[in-house]
Protein backbone atom coordinates (compact mmCIF):
# COMPACT_ATOMS: atom_id res chain seq x y z
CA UNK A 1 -11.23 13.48 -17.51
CA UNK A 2 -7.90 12.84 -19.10
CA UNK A 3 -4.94 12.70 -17.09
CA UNK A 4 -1.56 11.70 -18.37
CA UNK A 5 -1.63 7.88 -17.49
CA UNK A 6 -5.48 7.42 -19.39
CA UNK A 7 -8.11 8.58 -17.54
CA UNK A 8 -9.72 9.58 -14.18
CA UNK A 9 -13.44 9.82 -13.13
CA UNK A 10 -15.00 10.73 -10.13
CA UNK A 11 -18.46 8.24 -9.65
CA UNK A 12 -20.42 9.63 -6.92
CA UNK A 13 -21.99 7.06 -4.66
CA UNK A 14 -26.34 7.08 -4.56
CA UNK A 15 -27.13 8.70 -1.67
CA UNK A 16 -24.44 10.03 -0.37
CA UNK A 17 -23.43 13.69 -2.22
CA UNK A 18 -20.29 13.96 -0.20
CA UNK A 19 -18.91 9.89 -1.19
CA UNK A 20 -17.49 9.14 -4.52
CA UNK A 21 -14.96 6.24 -6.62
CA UNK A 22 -12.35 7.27 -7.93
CA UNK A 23 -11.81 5.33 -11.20
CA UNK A 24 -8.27 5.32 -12.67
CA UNK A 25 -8.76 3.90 -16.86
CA UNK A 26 -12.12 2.39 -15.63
CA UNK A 27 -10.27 0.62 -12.46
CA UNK A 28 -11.94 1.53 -8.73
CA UNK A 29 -8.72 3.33 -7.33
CA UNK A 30 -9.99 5.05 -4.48
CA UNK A 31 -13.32 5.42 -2.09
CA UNK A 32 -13.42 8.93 -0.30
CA UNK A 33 -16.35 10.04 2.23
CA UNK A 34 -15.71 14.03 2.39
CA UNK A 35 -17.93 13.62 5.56
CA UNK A 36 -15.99 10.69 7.17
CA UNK A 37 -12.66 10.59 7.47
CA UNK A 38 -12.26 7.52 9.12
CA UNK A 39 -14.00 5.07 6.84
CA UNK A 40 -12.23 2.81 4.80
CA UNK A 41 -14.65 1.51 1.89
CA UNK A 42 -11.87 -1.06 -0.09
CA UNK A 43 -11.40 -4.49 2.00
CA UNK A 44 -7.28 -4.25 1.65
CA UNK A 45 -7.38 -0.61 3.28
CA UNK A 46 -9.23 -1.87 6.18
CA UNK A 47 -6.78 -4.79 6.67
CA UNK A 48 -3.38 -2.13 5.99
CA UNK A 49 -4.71 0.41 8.72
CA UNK A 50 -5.57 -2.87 10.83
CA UNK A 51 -1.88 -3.20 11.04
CA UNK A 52 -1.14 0.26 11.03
CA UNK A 53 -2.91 0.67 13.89
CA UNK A 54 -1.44 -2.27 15.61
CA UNK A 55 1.92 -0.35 15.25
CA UNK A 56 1.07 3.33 15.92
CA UNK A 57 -0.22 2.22 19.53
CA UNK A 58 3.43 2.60 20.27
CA UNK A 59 4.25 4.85 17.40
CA UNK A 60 1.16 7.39 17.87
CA UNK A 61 2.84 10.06 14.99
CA UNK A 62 4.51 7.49 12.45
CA UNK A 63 6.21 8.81 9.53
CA UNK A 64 4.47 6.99 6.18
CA UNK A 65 5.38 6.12 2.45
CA UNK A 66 2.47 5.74 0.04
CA UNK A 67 3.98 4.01 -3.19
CA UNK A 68 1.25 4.73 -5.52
CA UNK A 69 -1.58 7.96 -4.37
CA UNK A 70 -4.26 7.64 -6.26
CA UNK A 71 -7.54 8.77 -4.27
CA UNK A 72 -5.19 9.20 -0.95
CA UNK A 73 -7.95 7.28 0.77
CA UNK A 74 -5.53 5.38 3.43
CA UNK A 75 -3.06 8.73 3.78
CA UNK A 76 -6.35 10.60 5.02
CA UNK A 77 -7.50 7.84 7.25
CA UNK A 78 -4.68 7.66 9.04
CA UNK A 79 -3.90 11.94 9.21
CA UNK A 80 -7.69 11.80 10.62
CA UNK A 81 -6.73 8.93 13.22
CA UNK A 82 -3.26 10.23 13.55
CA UNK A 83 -2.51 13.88 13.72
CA UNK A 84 0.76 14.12 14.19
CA UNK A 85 1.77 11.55 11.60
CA UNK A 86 3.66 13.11 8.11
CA UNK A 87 3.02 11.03 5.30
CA UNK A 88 4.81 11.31 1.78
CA UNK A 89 2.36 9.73 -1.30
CA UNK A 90 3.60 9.09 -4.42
CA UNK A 91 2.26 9.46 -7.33
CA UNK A 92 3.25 8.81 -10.85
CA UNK A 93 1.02 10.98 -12.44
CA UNK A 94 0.99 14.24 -12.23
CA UNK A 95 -2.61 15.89 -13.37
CA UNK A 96 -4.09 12.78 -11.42
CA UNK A 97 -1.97 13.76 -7.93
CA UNK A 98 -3.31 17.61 -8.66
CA UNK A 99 -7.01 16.98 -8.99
CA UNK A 100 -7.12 14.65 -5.91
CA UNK A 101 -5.69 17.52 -3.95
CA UNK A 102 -8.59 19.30 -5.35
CA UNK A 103 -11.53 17.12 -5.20
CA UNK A 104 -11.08 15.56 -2.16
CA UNK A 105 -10.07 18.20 0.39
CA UNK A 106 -6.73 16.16 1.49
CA UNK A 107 -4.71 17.20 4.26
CA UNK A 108 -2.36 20.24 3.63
CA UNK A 109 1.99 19.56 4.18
CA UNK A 110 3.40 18.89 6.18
CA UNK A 111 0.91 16.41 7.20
CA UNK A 112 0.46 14.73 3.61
CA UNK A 113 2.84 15.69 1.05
CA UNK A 114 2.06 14.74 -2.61
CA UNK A 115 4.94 14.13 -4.89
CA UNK A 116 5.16 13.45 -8.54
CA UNK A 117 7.82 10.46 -9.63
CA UNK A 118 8.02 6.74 -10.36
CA UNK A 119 7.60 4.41 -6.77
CA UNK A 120 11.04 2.99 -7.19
CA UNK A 121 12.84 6.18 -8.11
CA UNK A 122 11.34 7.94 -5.30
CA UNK A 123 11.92 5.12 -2.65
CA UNK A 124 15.55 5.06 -3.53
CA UNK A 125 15.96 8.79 -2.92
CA UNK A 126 14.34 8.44 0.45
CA UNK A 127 17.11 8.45 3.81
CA UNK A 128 18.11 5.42 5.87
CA UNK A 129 15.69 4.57 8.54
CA UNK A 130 13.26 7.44 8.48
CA UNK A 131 10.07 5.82 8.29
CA UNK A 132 7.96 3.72 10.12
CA UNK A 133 5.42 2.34 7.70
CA UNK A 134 5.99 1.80 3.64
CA UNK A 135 2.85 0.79 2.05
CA UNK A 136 2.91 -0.12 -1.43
CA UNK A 137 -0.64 0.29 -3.74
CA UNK A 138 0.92 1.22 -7.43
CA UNK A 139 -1.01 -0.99 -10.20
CA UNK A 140 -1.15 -0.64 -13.76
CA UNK A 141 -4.34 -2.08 -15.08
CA UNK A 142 -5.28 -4.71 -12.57
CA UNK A 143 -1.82 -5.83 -11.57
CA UNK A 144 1.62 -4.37 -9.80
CA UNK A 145 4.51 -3.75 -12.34
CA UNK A 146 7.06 -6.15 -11.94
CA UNK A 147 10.15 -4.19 -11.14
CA UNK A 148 8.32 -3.35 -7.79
CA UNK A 149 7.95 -6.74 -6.58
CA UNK A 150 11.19 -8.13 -6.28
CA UNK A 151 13.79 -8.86 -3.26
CA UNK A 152 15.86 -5.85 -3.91
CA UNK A 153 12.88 -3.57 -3.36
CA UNK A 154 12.39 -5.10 -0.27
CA UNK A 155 15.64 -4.52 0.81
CA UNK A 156 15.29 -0.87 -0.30
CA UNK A 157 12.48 -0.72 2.12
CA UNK A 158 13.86 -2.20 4.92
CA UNK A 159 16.87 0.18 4.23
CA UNK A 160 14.07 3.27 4.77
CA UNK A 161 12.48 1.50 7.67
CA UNK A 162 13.37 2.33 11.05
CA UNK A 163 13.45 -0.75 13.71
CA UNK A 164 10.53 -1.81 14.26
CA UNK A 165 9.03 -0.56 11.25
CA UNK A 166 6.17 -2.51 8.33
CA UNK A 167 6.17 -2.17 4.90
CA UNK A 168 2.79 -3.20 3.33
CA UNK A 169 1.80 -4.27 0.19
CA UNK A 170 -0.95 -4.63 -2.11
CA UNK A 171 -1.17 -7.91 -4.03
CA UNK A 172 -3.93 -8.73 -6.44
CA UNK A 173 -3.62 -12.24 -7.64
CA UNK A 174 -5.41 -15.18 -9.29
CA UNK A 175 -6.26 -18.81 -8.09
CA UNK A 176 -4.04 -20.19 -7.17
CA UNK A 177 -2.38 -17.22 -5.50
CA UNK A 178 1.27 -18.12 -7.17
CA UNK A 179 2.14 -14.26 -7.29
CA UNK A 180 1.12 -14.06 -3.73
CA UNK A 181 2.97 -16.85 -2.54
CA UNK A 182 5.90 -16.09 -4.64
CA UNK A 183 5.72 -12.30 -2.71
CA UNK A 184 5.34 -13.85 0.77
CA UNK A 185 8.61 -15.91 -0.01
CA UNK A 186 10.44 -12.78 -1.61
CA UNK A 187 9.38 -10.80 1.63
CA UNK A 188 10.90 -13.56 3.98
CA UNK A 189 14.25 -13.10 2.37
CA UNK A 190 14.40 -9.70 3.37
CA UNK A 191 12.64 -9.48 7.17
CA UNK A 192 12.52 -11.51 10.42
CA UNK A 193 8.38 -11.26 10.31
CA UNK A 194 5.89 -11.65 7.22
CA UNK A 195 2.23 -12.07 6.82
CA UNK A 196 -0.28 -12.44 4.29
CA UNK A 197 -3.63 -10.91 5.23
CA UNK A 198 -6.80 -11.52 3.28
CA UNK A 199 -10.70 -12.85 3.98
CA UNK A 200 -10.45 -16.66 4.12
CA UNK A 201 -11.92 -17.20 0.74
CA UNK A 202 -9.22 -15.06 -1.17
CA UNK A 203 -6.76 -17.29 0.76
CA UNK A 204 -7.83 -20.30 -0.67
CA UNK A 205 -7.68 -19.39 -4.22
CA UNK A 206 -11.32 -19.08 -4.81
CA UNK A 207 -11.07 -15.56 -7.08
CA UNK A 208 -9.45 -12.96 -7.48
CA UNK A 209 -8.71 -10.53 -4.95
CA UNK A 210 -6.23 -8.48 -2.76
CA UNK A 211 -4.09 -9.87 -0.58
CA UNK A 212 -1.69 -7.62 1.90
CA UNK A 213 1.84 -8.48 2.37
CA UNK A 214 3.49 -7.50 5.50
CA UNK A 215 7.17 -7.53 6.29
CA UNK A 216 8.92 -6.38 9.66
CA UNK A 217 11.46 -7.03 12.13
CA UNK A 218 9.33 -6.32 15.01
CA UNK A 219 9.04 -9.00 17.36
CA UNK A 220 5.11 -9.64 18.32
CA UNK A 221 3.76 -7.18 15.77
CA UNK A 222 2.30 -9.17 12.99
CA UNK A 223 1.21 -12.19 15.49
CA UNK A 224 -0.24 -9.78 18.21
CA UNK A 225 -3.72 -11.55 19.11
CA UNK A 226 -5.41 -8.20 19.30
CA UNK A 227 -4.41 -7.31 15.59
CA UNK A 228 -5.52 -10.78 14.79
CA UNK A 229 -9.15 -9.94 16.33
CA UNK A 230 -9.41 -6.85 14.96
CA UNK A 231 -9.27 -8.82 11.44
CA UNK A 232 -11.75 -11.19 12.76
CA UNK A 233 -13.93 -8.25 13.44
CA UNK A 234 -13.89 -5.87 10.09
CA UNK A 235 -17.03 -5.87 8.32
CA UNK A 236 -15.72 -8.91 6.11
CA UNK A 237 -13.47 -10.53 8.16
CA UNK A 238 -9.74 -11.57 7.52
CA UNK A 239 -6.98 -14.10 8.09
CA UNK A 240 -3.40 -13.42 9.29
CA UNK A 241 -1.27 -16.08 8.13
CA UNK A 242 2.12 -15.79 10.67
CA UNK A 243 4.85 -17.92 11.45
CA UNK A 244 4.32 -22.32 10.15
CA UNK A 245 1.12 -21.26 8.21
CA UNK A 246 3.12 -17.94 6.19
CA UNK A 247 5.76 -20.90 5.23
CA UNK A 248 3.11 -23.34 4.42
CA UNK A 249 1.26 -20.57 1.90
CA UNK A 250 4.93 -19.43 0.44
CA UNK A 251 5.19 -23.37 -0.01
CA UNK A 252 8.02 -23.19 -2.70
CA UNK A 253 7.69 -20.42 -4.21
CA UNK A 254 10.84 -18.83 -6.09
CA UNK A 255 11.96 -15.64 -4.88
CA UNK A 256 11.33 -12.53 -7.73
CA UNK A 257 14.57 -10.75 -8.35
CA UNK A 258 15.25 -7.98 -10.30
CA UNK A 259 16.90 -9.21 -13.96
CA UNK A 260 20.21 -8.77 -15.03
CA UNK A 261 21.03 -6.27 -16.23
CA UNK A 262 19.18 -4.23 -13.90
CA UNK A 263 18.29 -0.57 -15.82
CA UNK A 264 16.94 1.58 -13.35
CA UNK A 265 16.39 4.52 -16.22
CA UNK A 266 14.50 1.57 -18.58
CA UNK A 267 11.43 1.59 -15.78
CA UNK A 268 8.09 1.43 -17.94
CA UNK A 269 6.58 4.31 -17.28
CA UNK A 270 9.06 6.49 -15.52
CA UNK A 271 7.86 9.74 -15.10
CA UNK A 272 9.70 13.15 -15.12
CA UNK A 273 11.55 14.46 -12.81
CA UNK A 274 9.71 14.40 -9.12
CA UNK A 275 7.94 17.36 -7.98
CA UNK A 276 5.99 17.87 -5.05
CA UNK A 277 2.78 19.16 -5.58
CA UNK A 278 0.20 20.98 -2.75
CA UNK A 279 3.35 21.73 -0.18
């Protein structure tokens, strides 16, 4: 179906009437289980809602930022696992944000909003420390645009953050991880805590892959041993690099800035005005 970024396509899974992909110009976006809630198909997902988790032990109703929508796959885990939480998802595309709504029975506002805009327009209208968890998942093709990977969003986030709060971001990279390691240094600039998360493999540059980038001030969040077990435990198992061995993977990477002159209105892609859509 065309939708004004390309195209989207729901692929249902064999065997399972109520499970489908969503693909997003032939890219997986999404995995949705009308009939389970709780299960998180994509490897990264598992690994984010690891961590949120982690978090919402002592934040049971968090308030959450999804930088990119597509499928809403992670926004509906975590309305199923947390019902008081209200979570925003952004989407830069409208049609795309209106027929998930539609084909995969998401949660009504206030519990998960759906808004129409570009990720770094919309974070920048969002108030000073009013959320507790900003996850970033906006791609283009197989990678995350530039502008949205650079120190100054990261500051932008932590401005949004309340204490205590985690953004999280999606990284796909390439042996030998150089955007990854150049992320993990950009998010160190900005907050007292980062950590890379990924199955060991993907860590050491074997192929390519997600990686999740975490960034906090939180004292004993990223390096709790219980979120570190849980990681151990998914169904393929991942690595939380903390503390000596985040510095050792950053290595010497250069942190990614935003270039000068910085046009905010020259984004690629910068959609119209944002609207909220299924409020």
């Amino acid at each position: 179906m065309a939708v004004a970024t390309g195209t989207a396509e729901v692929v249902p899974e064999p065997g399972r009437p109520r499970a489908a992909t969503l693909l997003v110009n032939g890219v997986p976006s999404s995995f949705v289980d009308l009939d389970d809630p709780d299960l998180l198909d994509f490897e990264y997902m598992q690994q984010m809602a690891a961590v949120v988790d982690t978090l919402a032990a002592h934040r049971p109703e968090p308030a959450v930022l999804h930088l990119g929508a597509g499928g809403c796959a992670l926004a509906r885990t975590l309305a199923h696992r947390y019902p008081g939480a209200r979570q925003l998802a952004v989407e830069l595309d409208g049609e795309l944000a209106r027929l998930v709504r539609t084909w995969f029975a998401l949660p009504r506002a206030p519990r998960l909003r759906l808004r129409t805009g570009e990720a770094r327009a919309e974070l920048a209208r969002v108030a000073d420390a009013s959320l507790d968890v900003v996850v970033r998942d906006v791609f283009a093709g197989d990678s995350t645009p530039d502008h949205l990977t650079t120190v100054e969003v990261a500051r932008d986030v932590a401005r949004v953050l309340r204490p205590g709060g985690v953004y999280l971001a999606n990284c796909a990279d390439r042996p030998p991880l150089a955007l990854a390691r150049a992320e993990a240094a950009t998010l160190r600039a900005v907050f007292r805590h980062v950590a890379v998360v990924a199955e060991p493999g993907q860590l050491r540059g074997r192929h390519y892959g997600n990686l999740v980038l975490a960034g906090t001030d939180e004292d004993g969040l990223l390096d709790d041993p219980g979120l570190a077990r849980t990681l151990r435990t998914l169904p393929v198992p991942a690595r939380v690099l903390v503390g000596a061995e985040l510095d050792a993977f950053a290595g010497a990477a250069v942190v990614r800035t935003d270039p000068r002159p910085w046009a905010p209105d020259g984004l690629t892609g910068t959609a119209a005005p944002a609207a909220a859509t299924g409020d």
